[in-house]
N, C-alpha and C. Protein backbone atom coordinates (compact mmCIF):
# COMPACT_ATOMS: atom_id res chain seq x y z
N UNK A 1 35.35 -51.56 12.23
CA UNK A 1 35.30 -52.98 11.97
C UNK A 1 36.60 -53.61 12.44
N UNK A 2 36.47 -54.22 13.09
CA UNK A 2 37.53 -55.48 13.93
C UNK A 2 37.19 -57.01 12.83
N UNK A 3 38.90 -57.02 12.54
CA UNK A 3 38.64 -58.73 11.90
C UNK A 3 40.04 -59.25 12.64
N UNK A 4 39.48 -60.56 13.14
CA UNK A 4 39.96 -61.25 13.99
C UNK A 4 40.11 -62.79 13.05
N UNK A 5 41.21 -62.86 12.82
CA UNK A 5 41.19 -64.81 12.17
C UNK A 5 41.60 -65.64 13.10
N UNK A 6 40.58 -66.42 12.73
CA UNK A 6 40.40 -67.53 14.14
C UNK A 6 41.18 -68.73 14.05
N UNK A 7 41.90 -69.27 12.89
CA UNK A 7 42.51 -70.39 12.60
C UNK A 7 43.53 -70.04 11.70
N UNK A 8 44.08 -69.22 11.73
CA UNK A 8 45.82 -68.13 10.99
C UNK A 8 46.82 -69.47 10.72
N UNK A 9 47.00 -70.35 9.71
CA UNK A 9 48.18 -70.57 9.10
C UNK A 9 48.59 -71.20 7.99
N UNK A 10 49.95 -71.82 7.94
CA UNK A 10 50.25 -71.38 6.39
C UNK A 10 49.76 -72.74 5.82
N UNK A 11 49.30 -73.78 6.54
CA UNK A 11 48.70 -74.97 5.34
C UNK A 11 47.56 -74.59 4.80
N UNK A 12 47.36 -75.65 3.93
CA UNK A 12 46.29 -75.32 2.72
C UNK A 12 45.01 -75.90 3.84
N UNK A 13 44.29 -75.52 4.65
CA UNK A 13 43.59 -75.54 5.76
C UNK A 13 42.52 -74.78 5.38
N UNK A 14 41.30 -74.88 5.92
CA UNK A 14 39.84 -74.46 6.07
C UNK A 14 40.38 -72.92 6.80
N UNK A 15 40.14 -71.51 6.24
CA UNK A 15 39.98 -70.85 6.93
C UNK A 15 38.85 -69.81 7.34
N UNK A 16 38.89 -69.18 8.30
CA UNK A 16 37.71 -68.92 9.64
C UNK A 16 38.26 -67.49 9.76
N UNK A 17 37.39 -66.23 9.57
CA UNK A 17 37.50 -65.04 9.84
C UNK A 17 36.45 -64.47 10.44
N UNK A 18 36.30 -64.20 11.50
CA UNK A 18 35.52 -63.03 12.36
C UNK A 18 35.25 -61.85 11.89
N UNK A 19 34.30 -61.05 11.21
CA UNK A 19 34.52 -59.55 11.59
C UNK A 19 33.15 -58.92 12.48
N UNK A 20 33.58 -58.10 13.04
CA UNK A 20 32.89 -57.47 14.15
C UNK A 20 31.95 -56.23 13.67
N UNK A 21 31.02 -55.86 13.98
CA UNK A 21 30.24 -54.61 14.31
C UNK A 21 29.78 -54.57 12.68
N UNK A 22 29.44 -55.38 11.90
CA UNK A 22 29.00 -55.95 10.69
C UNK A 22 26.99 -55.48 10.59
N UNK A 23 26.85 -54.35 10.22
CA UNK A 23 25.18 -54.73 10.08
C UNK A 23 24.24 -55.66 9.55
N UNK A 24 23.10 -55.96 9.61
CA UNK A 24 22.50 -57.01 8.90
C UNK A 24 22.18 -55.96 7.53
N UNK A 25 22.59 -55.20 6.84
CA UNK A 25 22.11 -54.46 5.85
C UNK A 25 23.51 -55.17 5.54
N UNK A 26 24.59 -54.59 5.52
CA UNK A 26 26.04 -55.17 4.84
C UNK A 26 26.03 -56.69 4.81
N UNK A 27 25.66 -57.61 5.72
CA UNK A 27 25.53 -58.91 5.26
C UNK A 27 24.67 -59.17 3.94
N UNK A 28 23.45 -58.84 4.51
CA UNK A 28 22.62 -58.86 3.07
C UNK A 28 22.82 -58.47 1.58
N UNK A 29 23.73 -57.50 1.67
CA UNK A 29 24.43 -56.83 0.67
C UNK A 29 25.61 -57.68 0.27
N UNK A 30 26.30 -58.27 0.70
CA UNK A 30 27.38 -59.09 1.03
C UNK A 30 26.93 -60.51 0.07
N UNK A 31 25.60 -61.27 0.66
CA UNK A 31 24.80 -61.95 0.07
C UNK A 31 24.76 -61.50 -1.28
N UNK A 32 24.29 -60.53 -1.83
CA UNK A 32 23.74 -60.21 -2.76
C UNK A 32 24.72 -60.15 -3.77
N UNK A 33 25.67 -59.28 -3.33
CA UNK A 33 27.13 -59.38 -4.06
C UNK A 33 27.49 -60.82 -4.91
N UNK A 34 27.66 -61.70 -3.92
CA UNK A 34 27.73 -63.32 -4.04
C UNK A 34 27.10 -64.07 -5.24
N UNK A 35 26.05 -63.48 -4.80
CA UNK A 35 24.96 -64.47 -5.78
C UNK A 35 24.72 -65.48 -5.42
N UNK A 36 24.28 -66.52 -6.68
CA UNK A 36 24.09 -67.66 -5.80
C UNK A 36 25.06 -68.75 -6.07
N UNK A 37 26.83 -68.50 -6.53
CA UNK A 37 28.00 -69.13 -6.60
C UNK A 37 28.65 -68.70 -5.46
N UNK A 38 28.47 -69.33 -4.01
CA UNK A 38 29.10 -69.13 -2.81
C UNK A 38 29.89 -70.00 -2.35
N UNK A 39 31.57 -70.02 -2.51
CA UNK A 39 32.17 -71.36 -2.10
C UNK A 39 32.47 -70.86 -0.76
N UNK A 40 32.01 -69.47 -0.12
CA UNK A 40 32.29 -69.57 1.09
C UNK A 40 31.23 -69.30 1.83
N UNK A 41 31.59 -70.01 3.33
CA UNK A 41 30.10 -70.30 4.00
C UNK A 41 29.99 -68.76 4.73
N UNK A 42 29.30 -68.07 4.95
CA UNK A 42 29.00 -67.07 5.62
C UNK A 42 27.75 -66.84 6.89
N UNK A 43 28.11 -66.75 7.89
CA UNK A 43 27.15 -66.92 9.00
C UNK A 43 26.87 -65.16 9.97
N UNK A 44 26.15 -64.91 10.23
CA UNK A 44 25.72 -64.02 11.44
C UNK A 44 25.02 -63.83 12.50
N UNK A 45 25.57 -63.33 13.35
CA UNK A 45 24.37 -63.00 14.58
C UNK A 45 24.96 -62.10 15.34
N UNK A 46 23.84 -61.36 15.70
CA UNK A 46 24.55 -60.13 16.58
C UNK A 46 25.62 -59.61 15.81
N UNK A 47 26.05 -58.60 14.82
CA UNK A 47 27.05 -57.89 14.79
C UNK A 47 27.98 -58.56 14.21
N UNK A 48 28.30 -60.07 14.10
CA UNK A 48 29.78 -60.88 14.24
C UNK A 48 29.42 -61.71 12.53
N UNK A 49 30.15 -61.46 11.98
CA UNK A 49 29.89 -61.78 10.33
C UNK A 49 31.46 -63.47 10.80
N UNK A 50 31.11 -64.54 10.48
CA UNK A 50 32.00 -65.43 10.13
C UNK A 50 31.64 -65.79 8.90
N UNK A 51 33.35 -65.67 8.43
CA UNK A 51 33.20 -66.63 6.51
C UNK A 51 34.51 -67.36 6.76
N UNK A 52 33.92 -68.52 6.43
CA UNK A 52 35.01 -69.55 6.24
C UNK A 52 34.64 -70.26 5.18
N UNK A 53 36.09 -70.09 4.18
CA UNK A 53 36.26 -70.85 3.32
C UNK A 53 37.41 -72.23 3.31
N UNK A 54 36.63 -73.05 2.27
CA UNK A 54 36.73 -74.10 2.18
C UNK A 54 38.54 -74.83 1.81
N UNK A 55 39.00 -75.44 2.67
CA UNK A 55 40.37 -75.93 1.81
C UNK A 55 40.44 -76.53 0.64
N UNK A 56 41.71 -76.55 -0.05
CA UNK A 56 42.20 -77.15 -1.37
C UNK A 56 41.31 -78.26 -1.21
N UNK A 57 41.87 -79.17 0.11
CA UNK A 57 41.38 -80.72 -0.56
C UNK A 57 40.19 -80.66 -0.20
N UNK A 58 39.49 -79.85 0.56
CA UNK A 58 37.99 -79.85 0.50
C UNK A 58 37.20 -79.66 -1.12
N UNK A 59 37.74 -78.53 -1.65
CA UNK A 59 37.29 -78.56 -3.10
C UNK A 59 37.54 -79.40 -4.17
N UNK A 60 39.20 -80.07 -4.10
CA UNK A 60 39.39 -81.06 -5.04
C UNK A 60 38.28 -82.65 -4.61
N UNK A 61 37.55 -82.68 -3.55
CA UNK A 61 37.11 -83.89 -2.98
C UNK A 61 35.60 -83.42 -3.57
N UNK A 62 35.39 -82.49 -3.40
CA UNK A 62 33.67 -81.47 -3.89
C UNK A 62 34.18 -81.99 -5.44
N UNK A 63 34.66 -81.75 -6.37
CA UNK A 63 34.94 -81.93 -7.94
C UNK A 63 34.88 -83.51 -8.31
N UNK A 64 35.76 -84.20 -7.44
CA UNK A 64 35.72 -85.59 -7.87
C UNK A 64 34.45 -85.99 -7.14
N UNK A 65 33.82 -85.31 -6.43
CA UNK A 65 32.67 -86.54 -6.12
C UNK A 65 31.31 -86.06 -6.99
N UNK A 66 31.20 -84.70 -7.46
CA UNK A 66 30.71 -84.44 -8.69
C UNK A 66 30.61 -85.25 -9.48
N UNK A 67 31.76 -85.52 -10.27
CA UNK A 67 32.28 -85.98 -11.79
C UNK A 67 31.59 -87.61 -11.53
N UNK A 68 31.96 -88.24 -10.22
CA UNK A 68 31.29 -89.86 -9.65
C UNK A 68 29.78 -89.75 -10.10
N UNK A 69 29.33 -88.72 -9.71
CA UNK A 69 27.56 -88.76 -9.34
C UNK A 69 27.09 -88.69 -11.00
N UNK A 70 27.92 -87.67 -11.59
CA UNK A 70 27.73 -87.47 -12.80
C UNK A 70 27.86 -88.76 -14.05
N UNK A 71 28.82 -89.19 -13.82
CA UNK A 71 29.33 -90.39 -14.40
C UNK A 71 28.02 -91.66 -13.96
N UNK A 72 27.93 -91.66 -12.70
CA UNK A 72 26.80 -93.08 -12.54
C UNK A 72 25.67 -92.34 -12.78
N UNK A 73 25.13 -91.14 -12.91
CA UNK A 73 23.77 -91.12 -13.91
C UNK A 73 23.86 -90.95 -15.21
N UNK A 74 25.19 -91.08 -15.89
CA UNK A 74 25.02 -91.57 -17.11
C UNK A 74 25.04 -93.27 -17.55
N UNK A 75 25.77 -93.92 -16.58
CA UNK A 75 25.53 -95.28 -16.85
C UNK A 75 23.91 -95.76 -16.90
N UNK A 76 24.23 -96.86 -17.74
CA UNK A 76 22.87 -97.32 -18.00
C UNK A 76 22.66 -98.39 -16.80
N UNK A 77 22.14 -98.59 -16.03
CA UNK A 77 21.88 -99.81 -15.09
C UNK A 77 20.75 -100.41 -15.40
């Protein structure tokens, strides 16, 4: 297995990892592991597993726009 990171540095940034020669049995397994609480996106084809997870302010922006949606279906309109 070859892992290659595709976007390597030190800000709080979206990051992107490659790994290579990955079966579709270990993805699936991989999946399964997970469940269905996945904050990271996971993709395949051919052999090449990418997971990229999400930055800080990507998740603090996912929470507050939660708490919005949540909040206006409790208002009464």
């Amino acid at each position: 297995m070859i892992v290659t990171p595709i976007n390597p540095s030190t800000q709080k940034t979206t990051q992107r990892v490659l790994l290579f020669h990955i079966s579709w049995q270990t993805y699936k397994s991989l999946l399964a592991e997970m469940g269905g609480k996945i904050s990271s996106l996971l993709s395949y084809s051919q052999g090449v597993l990418e997971i990229i997870m999400p930055s800080d302010l990507h998740e603090i922006i996912n929470c507050l726009l939660k708490r919005i949606v949540t909040v206006l279906l409790l208002i009464d309109v």
